[in-house]
Protein backbone atom coordinates (compact mmCIF):
# COMPACT_ATOMS: atom_id res chain seq x y z
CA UNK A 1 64.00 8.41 63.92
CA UNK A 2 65.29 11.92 64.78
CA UNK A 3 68.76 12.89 65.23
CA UNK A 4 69.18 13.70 68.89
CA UNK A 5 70.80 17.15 69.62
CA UNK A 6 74.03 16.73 70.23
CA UNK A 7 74.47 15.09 66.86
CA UNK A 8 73.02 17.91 64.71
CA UNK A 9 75.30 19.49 62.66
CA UNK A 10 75.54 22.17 59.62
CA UNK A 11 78.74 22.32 57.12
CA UNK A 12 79.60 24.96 54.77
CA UNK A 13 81.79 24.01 52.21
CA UNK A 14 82.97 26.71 49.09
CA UNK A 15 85.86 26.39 47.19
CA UNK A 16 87.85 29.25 45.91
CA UNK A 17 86.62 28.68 41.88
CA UNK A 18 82.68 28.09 42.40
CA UNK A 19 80.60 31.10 42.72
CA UNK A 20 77.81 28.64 45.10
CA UNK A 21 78.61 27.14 48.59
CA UNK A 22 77.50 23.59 49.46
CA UNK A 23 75.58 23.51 52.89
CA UNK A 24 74.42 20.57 54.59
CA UNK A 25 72.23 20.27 57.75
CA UNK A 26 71.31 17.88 60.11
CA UNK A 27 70.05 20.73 62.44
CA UNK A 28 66.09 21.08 62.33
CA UNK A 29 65.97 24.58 63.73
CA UNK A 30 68.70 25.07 60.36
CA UNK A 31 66.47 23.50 58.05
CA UNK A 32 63.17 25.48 58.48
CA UNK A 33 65.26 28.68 58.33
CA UNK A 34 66.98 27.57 55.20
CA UNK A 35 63.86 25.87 53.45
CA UNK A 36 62.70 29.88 53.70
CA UNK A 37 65.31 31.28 52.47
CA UNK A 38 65.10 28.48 49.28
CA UNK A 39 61.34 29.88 49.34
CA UNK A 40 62.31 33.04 49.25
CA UNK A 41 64.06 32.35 46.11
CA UNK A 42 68.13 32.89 47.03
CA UNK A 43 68.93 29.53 47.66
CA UNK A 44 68.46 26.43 46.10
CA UNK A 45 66.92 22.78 47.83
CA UNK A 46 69.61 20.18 46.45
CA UNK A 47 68.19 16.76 48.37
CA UNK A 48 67.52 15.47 52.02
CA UNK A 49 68.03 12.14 53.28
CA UNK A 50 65.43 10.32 55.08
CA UNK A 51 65.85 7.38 58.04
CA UNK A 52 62.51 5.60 59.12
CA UNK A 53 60.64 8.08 56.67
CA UNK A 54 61.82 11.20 58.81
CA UNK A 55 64.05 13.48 57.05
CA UNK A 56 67.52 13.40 58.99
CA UNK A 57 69.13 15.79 57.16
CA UNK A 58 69.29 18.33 53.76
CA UNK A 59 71.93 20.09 51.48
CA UNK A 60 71.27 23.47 49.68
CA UNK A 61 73.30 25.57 47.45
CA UNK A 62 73.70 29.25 47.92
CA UNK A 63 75.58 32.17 46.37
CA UNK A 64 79.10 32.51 48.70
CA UNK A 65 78.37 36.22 48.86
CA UNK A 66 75.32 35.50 51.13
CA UNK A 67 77.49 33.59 53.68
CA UNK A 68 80.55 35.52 54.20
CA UNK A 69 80.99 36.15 58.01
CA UNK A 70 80.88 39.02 57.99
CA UNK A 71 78.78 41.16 61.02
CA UNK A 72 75.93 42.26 60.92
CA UNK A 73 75.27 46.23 61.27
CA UNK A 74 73.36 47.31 64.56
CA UNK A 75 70.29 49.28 63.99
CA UNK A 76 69.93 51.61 66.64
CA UNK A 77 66.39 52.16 68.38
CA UNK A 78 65.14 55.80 67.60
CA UNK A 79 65.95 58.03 70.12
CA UNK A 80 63.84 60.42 72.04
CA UNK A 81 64.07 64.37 71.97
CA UNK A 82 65.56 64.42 75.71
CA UNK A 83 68.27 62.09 74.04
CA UNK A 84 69.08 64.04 71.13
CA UNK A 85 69.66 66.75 72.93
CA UNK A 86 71.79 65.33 75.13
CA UNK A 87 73.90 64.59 72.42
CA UNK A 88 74.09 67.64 70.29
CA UNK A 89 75.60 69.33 73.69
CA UNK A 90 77.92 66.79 74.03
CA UNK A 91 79.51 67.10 70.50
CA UNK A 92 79.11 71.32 71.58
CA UNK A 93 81.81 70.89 73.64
């Protein structure tokens, strides 16, 4: 029995001491992307619970630097040579 939408969830839980945050899923879409990052090798698989024989939910551990909420940097697209010029004589100025 899956858990409908509405009812997925994911918590992160750290406290100040531990050097690993606790996170736990009910969110599918959450689950592949953390099962690769446990593949991967940076996180760690800590159980999943099971309803009917279909997993309903999982808990991993990862390092708290990996989560901090921090944003992302924006890569910018390469620019042509019409656009780099177009720059250069706008810092000229």
């Amino acid at each position: 029995m899956r858990t409908p939408g509405e009812e997925q969830e994911t918590i992160i839980r750290w406290y100040r001491d531990e050097k690993e945050a606790t996170i736990y899923t009910s969110d599918y879409l959450m689950m592949n992307r953390f099962d690769g990052y446990v593949a991967e090798g940076d996180w760690k698989f800590v159980k999943q619970d099971t309803c009917e024989g279909d997993v309903v939910s999982k808990t991993y551990k990862a390092p708290k630097e990996l989560l901090y909420g921090r944003k992302a940097k924006k890569k910018m697209p390469p620019l042509t040579d019409e656009q780099k010029e177009a720059l250069a004589m706008r810092f000229k100025r």
